[in-house]
N, C-alpha and C. Protein backbone atom coordinates (compact mmCIF):
# COMPACT_ATOMS: atom_id res chain seq x y z
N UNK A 1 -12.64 11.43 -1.06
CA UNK A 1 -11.47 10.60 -1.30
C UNK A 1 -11.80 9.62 -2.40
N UNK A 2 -10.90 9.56 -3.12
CA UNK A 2 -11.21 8.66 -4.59
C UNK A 2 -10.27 7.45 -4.37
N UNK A 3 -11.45 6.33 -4.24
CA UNK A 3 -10.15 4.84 -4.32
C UNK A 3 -10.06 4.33 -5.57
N UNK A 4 -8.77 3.95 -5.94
CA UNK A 4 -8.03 4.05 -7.13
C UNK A 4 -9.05 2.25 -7.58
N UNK A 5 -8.75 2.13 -8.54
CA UNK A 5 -9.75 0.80 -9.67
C UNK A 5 -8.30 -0.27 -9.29
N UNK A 6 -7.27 -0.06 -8.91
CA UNK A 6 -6.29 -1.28 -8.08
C UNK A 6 -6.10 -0.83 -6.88
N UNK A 7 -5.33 -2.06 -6.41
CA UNK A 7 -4.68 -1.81 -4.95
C UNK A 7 -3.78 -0.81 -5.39
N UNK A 8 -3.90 0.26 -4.00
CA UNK A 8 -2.58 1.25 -4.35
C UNK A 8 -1.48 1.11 -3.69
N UNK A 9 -1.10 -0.39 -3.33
CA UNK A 9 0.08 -0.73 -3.16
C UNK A 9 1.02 -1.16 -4.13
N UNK A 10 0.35 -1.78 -4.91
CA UNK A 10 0.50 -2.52 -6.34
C UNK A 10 1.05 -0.78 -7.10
N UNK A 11 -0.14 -0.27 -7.02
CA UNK A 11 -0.21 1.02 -8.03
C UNK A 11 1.52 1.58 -7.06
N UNK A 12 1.93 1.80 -6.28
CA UNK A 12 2.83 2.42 -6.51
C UNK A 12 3.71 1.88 -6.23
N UNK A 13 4.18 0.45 -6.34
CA UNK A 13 5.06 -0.34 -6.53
C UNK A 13 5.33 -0.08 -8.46
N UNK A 14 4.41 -0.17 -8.92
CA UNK A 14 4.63 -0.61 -10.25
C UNK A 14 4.95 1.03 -10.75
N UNK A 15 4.41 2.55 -9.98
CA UNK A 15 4.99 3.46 -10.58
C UNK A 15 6.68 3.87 -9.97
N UNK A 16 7.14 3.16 -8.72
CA UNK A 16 8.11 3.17 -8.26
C UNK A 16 9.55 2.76 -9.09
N UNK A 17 9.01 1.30 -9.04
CA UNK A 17 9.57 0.46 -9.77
C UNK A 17 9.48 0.21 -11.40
N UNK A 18 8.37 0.84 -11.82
CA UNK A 18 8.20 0.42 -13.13
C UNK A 18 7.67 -1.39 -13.22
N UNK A 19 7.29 -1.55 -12.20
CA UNK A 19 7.46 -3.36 -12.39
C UNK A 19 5.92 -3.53 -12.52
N UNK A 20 5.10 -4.89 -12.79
CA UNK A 20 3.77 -5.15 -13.01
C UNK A 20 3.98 -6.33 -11.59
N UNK A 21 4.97 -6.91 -11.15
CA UNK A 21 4.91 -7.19 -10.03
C UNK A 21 4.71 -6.99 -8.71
N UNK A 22 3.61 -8.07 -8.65
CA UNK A 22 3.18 -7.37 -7.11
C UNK A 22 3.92 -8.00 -5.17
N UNK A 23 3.90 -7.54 -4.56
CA UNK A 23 4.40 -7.92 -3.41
C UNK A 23 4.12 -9.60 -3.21
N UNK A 24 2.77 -9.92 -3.43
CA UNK A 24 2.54 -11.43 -2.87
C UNK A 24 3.55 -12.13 -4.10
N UNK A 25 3.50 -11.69 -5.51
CA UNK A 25 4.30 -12.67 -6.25
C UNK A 25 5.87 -12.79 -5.67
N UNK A 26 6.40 -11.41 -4.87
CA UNK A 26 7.81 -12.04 -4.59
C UNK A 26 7.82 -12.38 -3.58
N UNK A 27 6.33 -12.52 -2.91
CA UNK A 27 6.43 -13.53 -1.68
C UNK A 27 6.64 -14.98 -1.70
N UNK A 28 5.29 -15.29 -3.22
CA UNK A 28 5.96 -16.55 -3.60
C UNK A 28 6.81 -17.06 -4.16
N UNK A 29 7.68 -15.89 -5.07
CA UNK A 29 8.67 -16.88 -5.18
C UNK A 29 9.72 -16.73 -4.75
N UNK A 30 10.22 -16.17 -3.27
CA UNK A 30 11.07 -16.26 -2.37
C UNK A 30 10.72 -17.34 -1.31
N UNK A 31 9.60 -17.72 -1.22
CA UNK A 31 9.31 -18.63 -0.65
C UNK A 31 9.59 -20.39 -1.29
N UNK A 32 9.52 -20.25 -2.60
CA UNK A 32 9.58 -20.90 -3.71
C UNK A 32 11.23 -21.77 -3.50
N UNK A 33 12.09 -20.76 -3.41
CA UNK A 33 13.78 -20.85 -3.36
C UNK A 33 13.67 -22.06 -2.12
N UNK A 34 14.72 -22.74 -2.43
CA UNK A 34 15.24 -23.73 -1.47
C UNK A 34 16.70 -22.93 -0.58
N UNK A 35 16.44 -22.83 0.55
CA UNK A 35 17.37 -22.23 1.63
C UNK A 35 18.19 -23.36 1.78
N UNK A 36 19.84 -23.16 2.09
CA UNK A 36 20.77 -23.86 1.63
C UNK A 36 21.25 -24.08 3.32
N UNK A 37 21.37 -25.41 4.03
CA UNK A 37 21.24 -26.03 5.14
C UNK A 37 22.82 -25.77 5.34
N UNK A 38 23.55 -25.32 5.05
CA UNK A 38 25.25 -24.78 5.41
C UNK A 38 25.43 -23.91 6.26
N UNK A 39 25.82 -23.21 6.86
CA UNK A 39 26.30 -21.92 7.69
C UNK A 39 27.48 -21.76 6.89
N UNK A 40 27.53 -20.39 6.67
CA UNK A 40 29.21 -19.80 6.32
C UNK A 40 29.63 -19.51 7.30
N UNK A 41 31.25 -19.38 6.89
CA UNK A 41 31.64 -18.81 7.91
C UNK A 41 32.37 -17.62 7.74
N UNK A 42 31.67 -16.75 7.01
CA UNK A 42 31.97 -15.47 7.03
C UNK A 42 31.15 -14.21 8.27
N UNK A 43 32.03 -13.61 8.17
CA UNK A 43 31.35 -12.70 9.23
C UNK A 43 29.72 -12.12 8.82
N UNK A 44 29.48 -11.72 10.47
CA UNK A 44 27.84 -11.14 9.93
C UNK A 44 27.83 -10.38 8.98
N UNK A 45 26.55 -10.45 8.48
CA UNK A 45 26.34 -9.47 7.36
C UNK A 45 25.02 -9.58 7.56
N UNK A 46 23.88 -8.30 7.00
CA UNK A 46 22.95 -8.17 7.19
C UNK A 46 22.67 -8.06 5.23
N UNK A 47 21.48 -8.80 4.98
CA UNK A 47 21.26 -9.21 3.43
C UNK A 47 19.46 -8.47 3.54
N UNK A 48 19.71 -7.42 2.64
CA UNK A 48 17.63 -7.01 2.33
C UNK A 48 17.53 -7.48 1.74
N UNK A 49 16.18 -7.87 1.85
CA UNK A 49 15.32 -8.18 0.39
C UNK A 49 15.19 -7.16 -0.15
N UNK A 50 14.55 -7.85 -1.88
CA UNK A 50 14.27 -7.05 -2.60
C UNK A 50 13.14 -6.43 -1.82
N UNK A 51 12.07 -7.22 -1.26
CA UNK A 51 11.17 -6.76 -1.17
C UNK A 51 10.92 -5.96 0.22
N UNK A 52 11.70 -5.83 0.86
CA UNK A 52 12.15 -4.38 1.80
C UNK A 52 12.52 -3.51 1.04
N UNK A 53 13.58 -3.60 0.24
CA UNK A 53 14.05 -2.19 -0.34
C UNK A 53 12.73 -1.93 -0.84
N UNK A 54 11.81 -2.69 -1.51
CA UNK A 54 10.72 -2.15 -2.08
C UNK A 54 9.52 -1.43 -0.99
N UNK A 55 9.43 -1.86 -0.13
CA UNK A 55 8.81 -1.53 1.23
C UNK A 55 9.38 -0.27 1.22
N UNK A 56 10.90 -0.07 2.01
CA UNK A 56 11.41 1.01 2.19
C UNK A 56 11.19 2.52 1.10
N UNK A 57 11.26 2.35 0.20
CA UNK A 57 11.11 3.22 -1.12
C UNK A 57 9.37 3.47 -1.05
N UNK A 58 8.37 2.83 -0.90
CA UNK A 58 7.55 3.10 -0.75
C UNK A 58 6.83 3.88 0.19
N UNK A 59 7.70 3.74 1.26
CA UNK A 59 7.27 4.46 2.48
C UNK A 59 8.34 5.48 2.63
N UNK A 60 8.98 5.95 1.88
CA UNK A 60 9.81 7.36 2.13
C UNK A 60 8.87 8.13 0.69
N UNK A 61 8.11 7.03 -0.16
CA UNK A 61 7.41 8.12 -1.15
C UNK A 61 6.22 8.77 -0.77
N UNK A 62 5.80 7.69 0.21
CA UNK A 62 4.02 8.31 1.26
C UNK A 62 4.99 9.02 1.59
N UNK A 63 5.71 9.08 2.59
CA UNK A 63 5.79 10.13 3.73
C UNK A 63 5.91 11.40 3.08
N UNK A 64 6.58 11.53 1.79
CA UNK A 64 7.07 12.70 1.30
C UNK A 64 5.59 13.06 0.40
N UNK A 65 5.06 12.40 -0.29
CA UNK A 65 3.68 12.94 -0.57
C UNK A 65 2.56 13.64 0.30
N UNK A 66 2.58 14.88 -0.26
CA UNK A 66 1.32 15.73 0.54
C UNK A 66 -0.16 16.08 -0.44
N UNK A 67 -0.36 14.82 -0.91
CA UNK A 67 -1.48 15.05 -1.26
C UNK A 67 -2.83 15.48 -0.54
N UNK A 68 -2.67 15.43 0.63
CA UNK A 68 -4.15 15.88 1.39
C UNK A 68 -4.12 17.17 0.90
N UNK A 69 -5.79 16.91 0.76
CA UNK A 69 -6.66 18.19 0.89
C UNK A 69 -7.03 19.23 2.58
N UNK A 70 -5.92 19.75 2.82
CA UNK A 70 -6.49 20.51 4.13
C UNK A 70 -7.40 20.75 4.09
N UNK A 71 -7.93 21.80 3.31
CA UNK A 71 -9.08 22.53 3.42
C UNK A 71 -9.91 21.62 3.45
N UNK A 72 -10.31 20.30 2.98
CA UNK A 72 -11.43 19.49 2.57
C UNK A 72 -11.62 18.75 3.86
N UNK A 73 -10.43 18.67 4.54
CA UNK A 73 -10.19 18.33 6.03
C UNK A 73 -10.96 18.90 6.91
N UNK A 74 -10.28 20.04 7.11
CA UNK A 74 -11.17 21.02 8.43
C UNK A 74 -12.75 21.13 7.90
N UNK A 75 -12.35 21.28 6.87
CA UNK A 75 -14.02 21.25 6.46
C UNK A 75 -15.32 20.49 7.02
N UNK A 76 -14.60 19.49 6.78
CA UNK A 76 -15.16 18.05 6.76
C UNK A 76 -15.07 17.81 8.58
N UNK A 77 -14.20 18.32 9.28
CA UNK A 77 -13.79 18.44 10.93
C UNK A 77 -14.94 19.01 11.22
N UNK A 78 -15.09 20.27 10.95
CA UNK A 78 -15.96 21.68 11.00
C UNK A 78 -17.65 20.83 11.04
N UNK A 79 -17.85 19.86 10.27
CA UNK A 79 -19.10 19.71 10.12
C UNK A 79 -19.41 18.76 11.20
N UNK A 80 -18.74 17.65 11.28
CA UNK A 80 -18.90 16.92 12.71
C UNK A 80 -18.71 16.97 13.50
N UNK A 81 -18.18 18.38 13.99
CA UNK A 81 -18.23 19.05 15.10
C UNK A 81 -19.33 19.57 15.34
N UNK A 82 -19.89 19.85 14.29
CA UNK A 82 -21.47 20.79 14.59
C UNK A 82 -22.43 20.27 14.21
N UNK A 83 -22.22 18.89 14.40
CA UNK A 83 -22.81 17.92 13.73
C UNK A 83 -23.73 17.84 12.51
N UNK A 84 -23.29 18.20 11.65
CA UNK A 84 -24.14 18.56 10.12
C UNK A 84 -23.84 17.79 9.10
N UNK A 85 -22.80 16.71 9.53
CA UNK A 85 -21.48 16.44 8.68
C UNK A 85 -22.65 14.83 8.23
N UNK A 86 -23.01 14.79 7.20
CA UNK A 86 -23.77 13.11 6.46
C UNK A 86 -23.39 12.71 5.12
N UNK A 87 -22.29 11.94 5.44
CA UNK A 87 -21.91 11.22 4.33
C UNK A 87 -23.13 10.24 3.74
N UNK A 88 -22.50 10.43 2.11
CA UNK A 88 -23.29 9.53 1.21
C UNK A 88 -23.22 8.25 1.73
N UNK A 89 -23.86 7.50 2.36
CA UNK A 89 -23.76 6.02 2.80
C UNK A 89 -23.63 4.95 1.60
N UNK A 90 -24.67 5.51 0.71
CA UNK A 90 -24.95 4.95 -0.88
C UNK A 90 -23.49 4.53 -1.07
N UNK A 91 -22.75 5.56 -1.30
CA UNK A 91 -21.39 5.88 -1.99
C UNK A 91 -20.36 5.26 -1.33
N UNK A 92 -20.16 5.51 0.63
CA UNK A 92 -19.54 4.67 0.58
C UNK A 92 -19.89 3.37 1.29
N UNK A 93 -20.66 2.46 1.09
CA UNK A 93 -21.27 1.05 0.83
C UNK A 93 -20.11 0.87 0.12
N UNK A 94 -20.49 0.95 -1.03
CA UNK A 94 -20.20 1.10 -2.83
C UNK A 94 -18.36 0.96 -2.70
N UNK A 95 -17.88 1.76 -2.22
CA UNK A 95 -16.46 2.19 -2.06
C UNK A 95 -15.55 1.06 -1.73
N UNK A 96 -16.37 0.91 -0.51
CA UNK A 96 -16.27 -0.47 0.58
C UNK A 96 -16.17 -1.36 -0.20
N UNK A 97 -17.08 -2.03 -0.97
CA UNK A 97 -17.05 -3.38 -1.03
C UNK A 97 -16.17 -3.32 -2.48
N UNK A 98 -16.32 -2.39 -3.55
CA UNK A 98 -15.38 -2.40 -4.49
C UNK A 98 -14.08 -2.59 -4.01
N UNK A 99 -13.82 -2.02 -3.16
CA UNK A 99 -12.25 -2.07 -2.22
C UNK A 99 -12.04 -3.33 -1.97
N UNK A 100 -12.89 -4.20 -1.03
CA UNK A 100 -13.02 -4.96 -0.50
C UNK A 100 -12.89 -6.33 -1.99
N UNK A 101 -13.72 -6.30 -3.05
CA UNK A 101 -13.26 -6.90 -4.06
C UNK A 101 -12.64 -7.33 -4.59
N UNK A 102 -11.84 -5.94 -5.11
CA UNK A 102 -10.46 -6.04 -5.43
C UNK A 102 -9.57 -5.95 -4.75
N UNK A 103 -9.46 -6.30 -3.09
CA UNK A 103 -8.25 -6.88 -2.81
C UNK A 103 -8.45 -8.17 -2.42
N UNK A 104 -9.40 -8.84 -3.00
CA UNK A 104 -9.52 -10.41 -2.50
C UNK A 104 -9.15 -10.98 -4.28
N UNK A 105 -9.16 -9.51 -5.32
CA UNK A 105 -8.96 -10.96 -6.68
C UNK A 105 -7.83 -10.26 -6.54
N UNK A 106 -6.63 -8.87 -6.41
CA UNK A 106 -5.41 -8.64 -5.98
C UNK A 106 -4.90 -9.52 -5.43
């Protein structure tokens, strides 16, 4: 499994959307907005965020992506079942904490 050099939330927000914006920025600045102390009095209505629709679109694009590797699957099943199966630890250390990196400067 290859982890991408960004978050791949980011990464497929920005190929979704085309946007360089990431989720925490329209966290802050929806958070940013001053909420207006009135009640209307119009009937209910239910209002998304942008950043649901962006949620939503993202998760009907996983679900519909079949990028797994089966074969690399059972494979990989097959060996720790018969216990033969030893991942590079080296590698993923390495994986880990790059991951781990870049989602703390993300």
């Amino acid at each position: 499994m290859k982890i991408p050099d960004k978050d791949p939330n980011h990464l497929l927000e920005s190929a979704l959307l085309g946007s360089q914006r990431g989720v925490n920025e329209v966290k802050q600045q929806d958070a940013s907005k001053p909420h207006s102390a009135q009640q209307s009095s119009a009937p209910d209505s239910v209002d998304i965020s942008e950043q649901a629709r962006t949620l939503q679109q993202l998760t009907q694009l996983v679900s519909t992506e079949t990028n797994v590797r089966m074969d690399r699957v059972e494979e990989i099943q097959k060996a720790i079942a018969a216990g033969t199966y030893e991942p590079d630890v080296k590698e993923t250390a390495e994986k880990l904490l790059r991951s781990t990196l870049l989602d703390n400067i993300l």
